[in-house]
Protein backbone atom coordinates (compact mmCIF):
# COMPACT_ATOMS: atom_id res chain seq x y z
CA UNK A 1 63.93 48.05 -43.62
CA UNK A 2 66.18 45.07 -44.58
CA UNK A 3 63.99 41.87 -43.90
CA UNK A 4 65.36 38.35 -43.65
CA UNK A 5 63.01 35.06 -43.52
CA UNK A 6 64.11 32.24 -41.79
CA UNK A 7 62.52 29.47 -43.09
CA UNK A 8 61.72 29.62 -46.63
CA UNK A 9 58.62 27.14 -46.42
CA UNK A 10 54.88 27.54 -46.94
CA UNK A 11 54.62 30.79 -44.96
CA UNK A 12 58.43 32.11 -44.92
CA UNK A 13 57.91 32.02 -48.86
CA UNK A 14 54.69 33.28 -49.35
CA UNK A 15 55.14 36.02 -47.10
CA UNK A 16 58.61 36.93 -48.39
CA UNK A 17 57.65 36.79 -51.70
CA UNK A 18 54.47 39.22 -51.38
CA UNK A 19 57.44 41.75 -49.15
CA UNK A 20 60.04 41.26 -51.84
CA UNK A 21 57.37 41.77 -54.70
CA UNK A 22 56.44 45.11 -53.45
CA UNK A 23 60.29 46.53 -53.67
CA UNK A 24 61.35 45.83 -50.40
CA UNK A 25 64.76 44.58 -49.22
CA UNK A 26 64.28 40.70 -48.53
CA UNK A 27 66.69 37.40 -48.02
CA UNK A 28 65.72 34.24 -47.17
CA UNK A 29 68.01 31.61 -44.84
CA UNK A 30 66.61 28.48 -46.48
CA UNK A 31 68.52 24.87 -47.10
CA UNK A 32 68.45 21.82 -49.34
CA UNK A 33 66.50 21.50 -52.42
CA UNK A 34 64.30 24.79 -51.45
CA UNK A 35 67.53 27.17 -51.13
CA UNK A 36 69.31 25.29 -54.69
CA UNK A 37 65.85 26.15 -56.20
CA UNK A 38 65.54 29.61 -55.25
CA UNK A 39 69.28 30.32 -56.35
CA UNK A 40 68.19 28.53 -59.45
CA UNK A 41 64.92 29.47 -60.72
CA UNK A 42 63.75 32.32 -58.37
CA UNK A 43 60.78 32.17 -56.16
CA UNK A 44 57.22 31.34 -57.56
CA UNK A 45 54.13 32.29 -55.70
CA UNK A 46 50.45 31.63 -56.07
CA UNK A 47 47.56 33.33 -54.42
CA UNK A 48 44.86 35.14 -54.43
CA UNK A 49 46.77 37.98 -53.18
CA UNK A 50 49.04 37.73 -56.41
CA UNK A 51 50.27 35.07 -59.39
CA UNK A 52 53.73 36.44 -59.93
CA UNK A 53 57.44 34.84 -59.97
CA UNK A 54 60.40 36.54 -58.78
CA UNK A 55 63.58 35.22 -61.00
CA UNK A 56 65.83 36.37 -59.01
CA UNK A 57 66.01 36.49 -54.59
CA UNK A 58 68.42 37.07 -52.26
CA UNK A 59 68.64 33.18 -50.58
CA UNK A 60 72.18 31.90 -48.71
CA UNK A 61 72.36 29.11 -46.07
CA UNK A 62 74.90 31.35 -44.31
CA UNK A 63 73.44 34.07 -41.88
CA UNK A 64 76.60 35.87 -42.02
CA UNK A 65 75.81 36.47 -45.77
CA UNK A 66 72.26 37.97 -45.30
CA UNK A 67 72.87 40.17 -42.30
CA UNK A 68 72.07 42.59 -40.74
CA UNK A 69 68.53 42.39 -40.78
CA UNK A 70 66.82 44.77 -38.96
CA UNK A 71 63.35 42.42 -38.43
CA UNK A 72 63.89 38.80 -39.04
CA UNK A 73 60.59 36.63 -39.54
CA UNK A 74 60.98 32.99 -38.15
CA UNK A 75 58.86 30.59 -40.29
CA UNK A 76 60.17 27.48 -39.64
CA UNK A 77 58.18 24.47 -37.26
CA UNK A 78 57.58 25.04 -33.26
CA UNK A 79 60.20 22.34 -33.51
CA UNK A 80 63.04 23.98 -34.96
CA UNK A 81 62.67 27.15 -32.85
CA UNK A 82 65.36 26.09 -30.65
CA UNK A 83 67.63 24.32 -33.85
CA UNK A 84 68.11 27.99 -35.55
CA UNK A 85 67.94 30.59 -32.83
CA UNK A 86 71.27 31.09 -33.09
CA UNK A 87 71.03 31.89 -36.99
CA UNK A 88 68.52 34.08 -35.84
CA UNK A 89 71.13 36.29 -33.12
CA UNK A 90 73.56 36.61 -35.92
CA UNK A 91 71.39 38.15 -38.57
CA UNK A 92 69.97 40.43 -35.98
CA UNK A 93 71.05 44.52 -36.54
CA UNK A 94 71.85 45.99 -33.55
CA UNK A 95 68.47 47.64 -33.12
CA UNK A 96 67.14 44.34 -34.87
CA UNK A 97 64.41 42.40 -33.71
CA UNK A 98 62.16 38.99 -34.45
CA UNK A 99 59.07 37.93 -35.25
CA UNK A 100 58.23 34.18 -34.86
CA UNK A 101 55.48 33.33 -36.78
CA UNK A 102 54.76 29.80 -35.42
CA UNK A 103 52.28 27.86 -34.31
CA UNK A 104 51.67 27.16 -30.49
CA UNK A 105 52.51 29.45 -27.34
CA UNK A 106 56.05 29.15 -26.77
CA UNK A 107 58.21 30.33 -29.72
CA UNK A 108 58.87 33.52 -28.32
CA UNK A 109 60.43 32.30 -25.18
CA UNK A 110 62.61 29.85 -26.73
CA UNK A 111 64.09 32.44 -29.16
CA UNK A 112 64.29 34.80 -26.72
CA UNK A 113 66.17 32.13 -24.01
CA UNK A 114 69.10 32.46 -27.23
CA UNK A 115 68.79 36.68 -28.71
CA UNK A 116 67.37 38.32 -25.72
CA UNK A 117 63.88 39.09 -24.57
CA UNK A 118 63.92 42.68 -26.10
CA UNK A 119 64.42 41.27 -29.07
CA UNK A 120 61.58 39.35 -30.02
CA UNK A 121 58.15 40.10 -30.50
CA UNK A 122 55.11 37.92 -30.11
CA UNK A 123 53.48 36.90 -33.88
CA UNK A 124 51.31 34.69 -35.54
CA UNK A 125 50.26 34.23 -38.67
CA UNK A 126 46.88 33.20 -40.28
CA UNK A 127 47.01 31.76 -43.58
CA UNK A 128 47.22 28.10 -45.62
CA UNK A 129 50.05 28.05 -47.72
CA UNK A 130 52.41 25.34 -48.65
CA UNK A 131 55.47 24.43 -50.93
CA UNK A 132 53.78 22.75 -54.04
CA UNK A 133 57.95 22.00 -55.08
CA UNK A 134 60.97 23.70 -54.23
CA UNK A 135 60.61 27.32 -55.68
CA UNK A 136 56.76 27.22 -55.62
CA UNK A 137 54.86 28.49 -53.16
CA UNK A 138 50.75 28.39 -53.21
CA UNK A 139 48.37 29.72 -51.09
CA UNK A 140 44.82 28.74 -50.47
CA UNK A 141 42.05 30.99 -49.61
CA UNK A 142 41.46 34.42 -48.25
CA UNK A 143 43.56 34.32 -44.73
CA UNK A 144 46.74 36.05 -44.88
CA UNK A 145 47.33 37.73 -41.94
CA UNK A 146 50.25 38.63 -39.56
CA UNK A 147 49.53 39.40 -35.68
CA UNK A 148 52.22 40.94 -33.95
CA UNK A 149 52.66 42.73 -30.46
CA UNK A 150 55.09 43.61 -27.76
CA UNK A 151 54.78 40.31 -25.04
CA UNK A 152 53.08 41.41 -22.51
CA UNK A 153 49.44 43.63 -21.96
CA UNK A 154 48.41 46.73 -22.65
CA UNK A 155 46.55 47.50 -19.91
CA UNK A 156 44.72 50.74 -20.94
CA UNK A 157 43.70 49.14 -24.12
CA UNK A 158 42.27 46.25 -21.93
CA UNK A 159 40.56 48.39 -19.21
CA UNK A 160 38.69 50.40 -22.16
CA UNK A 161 36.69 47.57 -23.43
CA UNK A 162 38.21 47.35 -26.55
CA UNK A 163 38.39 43.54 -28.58
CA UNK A 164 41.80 41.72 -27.58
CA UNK A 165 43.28 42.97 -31.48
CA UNK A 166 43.43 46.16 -33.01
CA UNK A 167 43.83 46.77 -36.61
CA UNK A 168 47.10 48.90 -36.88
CA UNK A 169 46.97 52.27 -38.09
CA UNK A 170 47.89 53.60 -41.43
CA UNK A 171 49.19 56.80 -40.09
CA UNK A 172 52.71 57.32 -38.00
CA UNK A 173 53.37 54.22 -36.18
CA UNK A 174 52.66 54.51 -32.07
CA UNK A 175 55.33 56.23 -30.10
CA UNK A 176 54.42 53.61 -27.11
CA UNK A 177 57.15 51.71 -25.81
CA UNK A 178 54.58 49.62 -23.61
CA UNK A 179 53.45 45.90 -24.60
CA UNK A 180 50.84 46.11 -28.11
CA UNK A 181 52.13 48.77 -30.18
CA UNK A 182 55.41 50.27 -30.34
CA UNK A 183 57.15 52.06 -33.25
CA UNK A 184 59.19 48.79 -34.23
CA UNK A 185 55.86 46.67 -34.43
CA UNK A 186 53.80 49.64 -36.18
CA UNK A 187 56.73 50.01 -38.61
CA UNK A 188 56.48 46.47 -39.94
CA UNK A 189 52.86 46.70 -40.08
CA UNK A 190 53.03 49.28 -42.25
CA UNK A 191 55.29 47.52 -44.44
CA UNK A 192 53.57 44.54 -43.88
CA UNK A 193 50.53 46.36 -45.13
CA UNK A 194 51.75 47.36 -48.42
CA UNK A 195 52.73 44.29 -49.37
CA UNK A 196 48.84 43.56 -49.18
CA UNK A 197 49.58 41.62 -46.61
CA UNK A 198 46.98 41.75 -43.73
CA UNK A 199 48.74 43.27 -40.23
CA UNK A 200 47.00 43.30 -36.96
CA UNK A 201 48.66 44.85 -34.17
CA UNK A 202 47.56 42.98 -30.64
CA UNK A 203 47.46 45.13 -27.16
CA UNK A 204 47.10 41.71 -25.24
CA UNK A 205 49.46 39.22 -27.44
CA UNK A 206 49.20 36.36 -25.15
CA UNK A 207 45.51 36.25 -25.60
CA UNK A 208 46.16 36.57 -28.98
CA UNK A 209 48.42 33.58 -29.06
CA UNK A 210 46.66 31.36 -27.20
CA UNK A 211 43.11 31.89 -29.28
CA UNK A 212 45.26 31.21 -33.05
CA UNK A 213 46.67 27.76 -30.91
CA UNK A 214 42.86 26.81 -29.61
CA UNK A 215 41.80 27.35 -33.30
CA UNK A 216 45.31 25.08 -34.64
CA UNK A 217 45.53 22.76 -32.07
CA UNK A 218 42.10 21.39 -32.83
CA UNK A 219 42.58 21.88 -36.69
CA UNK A 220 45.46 19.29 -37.01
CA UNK A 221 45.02 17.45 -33.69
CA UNK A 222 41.29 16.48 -34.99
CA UNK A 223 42.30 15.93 -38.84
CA UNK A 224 45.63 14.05 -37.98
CA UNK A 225 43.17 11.27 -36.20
CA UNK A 226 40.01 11.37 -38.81
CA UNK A 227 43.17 11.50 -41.59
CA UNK A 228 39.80 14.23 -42.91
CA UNK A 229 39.66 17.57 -44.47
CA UNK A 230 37.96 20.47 -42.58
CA UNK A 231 34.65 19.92 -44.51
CA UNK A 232 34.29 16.17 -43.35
CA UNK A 233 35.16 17.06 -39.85
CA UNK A 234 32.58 20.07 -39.71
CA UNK A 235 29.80 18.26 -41.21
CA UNK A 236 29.67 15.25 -39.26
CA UNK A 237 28.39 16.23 -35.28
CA UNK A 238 30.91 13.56 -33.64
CA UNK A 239 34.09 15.05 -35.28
CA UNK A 240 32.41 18.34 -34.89
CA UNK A 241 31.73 17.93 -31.00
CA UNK A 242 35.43 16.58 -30.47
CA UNK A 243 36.48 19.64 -32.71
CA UNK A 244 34.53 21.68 -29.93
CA UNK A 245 35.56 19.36 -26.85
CA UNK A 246 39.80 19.65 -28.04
CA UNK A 247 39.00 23.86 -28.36
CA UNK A 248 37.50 23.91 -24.66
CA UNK A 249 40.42 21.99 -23.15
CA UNK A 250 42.52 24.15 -24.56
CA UNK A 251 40.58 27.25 -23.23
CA UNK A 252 40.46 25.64 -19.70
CA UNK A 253 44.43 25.26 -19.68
CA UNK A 254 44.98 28.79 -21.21
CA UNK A 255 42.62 30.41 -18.67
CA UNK A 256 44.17 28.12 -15.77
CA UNK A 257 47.36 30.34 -16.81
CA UNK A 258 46.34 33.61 -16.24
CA UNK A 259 45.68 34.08 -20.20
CA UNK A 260 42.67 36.77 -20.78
CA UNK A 261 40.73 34.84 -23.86
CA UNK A 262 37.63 36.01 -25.20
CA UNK A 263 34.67 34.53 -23.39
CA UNK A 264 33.29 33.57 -26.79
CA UNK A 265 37.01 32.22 -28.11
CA UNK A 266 35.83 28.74 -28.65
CA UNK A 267 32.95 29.88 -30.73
CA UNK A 268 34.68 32.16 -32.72
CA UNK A 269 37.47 29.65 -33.82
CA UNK A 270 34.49 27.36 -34.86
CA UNK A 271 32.69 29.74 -37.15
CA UNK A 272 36.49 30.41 -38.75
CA UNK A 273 36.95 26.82 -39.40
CA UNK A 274 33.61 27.04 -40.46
CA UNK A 275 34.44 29.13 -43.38
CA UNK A 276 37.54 27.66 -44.48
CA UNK A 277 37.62 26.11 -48.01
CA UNK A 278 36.14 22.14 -47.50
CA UNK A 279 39.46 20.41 -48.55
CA UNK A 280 41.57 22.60 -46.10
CA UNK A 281 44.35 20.97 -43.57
CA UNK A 282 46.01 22.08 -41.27
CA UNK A 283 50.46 21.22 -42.11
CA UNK A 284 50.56 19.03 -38.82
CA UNK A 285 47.76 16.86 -40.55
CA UNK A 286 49.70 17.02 -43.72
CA UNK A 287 52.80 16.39 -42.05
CA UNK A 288 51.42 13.51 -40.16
CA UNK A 289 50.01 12.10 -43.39
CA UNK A 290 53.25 12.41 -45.34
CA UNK A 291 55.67 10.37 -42.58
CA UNK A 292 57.27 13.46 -41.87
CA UNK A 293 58.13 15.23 -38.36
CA UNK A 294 55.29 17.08 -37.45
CA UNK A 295 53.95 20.02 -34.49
CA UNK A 296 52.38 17.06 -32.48
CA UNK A 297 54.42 17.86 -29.77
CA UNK A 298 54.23 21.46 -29.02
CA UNK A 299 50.55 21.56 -29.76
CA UNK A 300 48.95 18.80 -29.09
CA UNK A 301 51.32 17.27 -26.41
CA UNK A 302 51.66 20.75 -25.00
CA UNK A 303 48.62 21.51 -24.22
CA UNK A 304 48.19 17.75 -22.09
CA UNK A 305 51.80 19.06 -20.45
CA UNK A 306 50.87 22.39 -19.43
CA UNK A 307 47.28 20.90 -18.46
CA UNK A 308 48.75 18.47 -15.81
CA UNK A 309 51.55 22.03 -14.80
CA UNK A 310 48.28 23.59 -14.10
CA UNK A 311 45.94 20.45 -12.83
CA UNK A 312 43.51 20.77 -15.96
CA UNK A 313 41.86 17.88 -17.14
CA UNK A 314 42.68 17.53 -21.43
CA UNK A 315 41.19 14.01 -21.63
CA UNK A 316 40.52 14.47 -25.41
CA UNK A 317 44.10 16.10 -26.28
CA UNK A 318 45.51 13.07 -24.00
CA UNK A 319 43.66 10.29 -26.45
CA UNK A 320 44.69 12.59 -29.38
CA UNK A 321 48.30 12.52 -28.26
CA UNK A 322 48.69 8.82 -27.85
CA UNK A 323 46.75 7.86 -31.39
CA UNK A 324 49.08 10.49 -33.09
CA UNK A 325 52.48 10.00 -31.02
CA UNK A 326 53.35 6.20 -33.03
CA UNK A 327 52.89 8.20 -36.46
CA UNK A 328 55.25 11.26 -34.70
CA UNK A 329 58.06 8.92 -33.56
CA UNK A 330 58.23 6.92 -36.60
CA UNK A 331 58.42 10.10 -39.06
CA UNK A 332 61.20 11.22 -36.64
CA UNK A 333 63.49 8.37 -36.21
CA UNK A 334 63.58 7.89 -40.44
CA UNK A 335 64.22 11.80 -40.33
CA UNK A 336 67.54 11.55 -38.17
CA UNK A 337 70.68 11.49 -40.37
CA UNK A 338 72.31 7.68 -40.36
C-alpha cells in the first residue's frame, strides 16, 4: 500500500514516521523549512511508541512526484482542508482514497466537495504531538490512535447494542461495503496496526467525530482563554465547570443534528482530559499563544454557527469566540504574504 501524508506537521510526521519505520511505502507533501529539512536531514521522531530517526524519506512539494497513492492521510489544519484538496485529487490512485485526520466535523465534506464523496473516509486522530524544529517530531503521552470509518451508520452494529467504536480485527479485513468497516478501511487498520499505531474502526463515524470535537473544542477553546495547561484548568472547579459547560453545548448542537452521541459523552471526554499529562495543550492553544493562525474558527466558531443553523443556545462557545477571535485575526493578517 503506497501511503502519502499531506501535511508533514505534528501528526502527518509522527504518524508517517511510525508507517515508514515499519517498511512501508511512505511520502510526505510538506513545504518550507519542514520539506528542506526532511530532504536534508531525514525525519526524527520521539515517542513513547519509538526514539528512532529515519535519514532518508520520500518528501516533494509536488504531488505529481509522490503519486499515486493509494490512501492519502490529510494532516494539515481544519483550515487548510479546502487550500490542498486539490493536491489531495492528484495523488489519489484510481482505487485511492483519503483519510482526513483533522480536528472538527467538517473535513470530510470539504475534501470530498473537491475528490469525490467515495473517496474519502471519515478519521480522527487522538494523540499530542508537535514539531519541536523542522525534521523533529515529538510526541507526548500514551494517545496515539487513528479512528476511521465509512461516513455514514452501520445500522446493525447500532441496533445490537454495541459501543459507537469497535476495535478492528486482526484477521481478514470486512468484506462490507456498508458505512463502518469495509475492506479499504480494515486494510489500513491493519497496516496502521503494525506500525504500533493504535486503529479503531467506527460503525457510526459521525458519532465518532462529533465526541473527539466535544473533547477538542473544549481542550483549546478553554486553554486559549485561561492561556493554562490541562492540569490548571482541571484542578480549579470554575475552569473545570466551563470545561464541562463548553462540552454540553457542544453535545446539545451535535444532538440538535441528528448525531447519535453517547449519553455519557460529556463525561467520558472529562475523565480523558482527566488523565492527560498536567502540562498538556491542545495546538489551537499553542497556536493562539504563538501569534499564529489557529482552528478557532472551525471549532470554536463552528460550533456557535451550527448552534444558531439549529436554534441551540452556545452562550459559553459565543464568549469564548469573541475573547479568542482579536488573537485569531491578528495572527492571520501578519500570516498573509505582503
Amino acid at each position: 500500500m503506497r501511503i502519502v501524508v499531506v501535511g508533514a506537521g505534528g501528526v502527518g510526521s509522527l504518524v508517517g514516521g511510525l508507517l515508514a519505520r515499519a517498511g512501508n511505502d511512505v511520502g510526505f507533501l510538506a513545504r518550507g523549512r519542514q520539506l528542506a529539512a526532511l530532504r536534508a536531514g531525514g525525519l526524527e521522531v520521539e515517542s513513547p511508541r519509538g526514539t528512532f530517526h529515519l535519514p532518508k524519506v520520500d518528501a516533494a512539494g509536488d504531488p505529481a512526484s509522490l503519486a499515486p497513492a493509494d490512501a492519502v492521510l490529510v494532516g494539515v489544519k481544519s483550515w487548510q482542508v479546502r487550500e490542498v484538496a486539490p493536491a489531495v485529487a492528484r495523488l489519489l490512485a484510481p482505487e485511492g482514497f483519503a483519510l482526513p485526520l483533522e480536528n472538527g466535523v467538517e473535513a470530510a465534506e470539504e475534501l470530498a466537495a473537491t475528490v469525490g464523496a467515495g473517496r474519502v473516509v471519515g478519521g480522527l486522530c487522538h494523540m499530542l504531538a508537535w514539531l519541536e524544529r523542522p525534521g523533529l517530531v515529538r510526541h507526548m503521552g500514551e494517545h496515539l490512535r487513528v479512528t476511521m470509518g465509512e461516513l455514514g451508520v452501520r445500522e446493525d452494529i447500532i441496533a445490537s447494542g454495541q459501543a459507537s467504536e469497535k476495535q478492528a480485527p486482526r484477521g481478514a479485513a470486512d468484506r462490507s461495503a456498508g458505512p463502518g468497516g469495509s475492506a479499504r478501511v480494515e486494510a489500513l487498520a491493519a497496516v496502521l496496526r503494525a506500525a504500533h499505531i493504535d486503529a479503531t474502526v467506527a460503525p457510526d463515524m459521525g458519532a465518532a467525530l462529533w465526541e473527539k470535537f466535544l473533547f477538542i473544542a473544549a481542550f483549546g477553546g478553554v486553554g486559549a482563554a485561561t492561556r493554562s495547561p490541562i492540569g490548571e484548568v482541571r484542578a480549579i472547579p470554575e475552569s473545570r465547570a466551563l470545561l464541562q459547560e463548553v462540552m454540553e453545548e457542544i453535545a446539545a448542537v451535535a444532538r440538535a443534528r441528528g448525531v447519535r452521541l453517547p449519553a455519557d459523552a460529556t463525561a467520558r471526554a472529562l475523565r480523558t482530559l482527566d488523565g492527560l499529562p498536567a502540562t498538556a495543550t491542545a495546538s489551537m492553544q499553542r497556536d493562539l499563544q504563538a501569534g499564529k493562525p489557529s482552528e478557532l474558527r472551525e471549532q470554536t466558531g463552528a460550533i456557535v454557527r451550527m448552534g444558531r443553523e439549529a436554534a441551540v443556545p452556545t452562550p459559553a462557545n459565543g464568549v469564548l469566540l469573541a475573547a479568542l477571535l482579536p488573537q485569531e485575526l491578528r495572527a492571520s493578517a501578519a500570516a498573509q504574504p505582503t
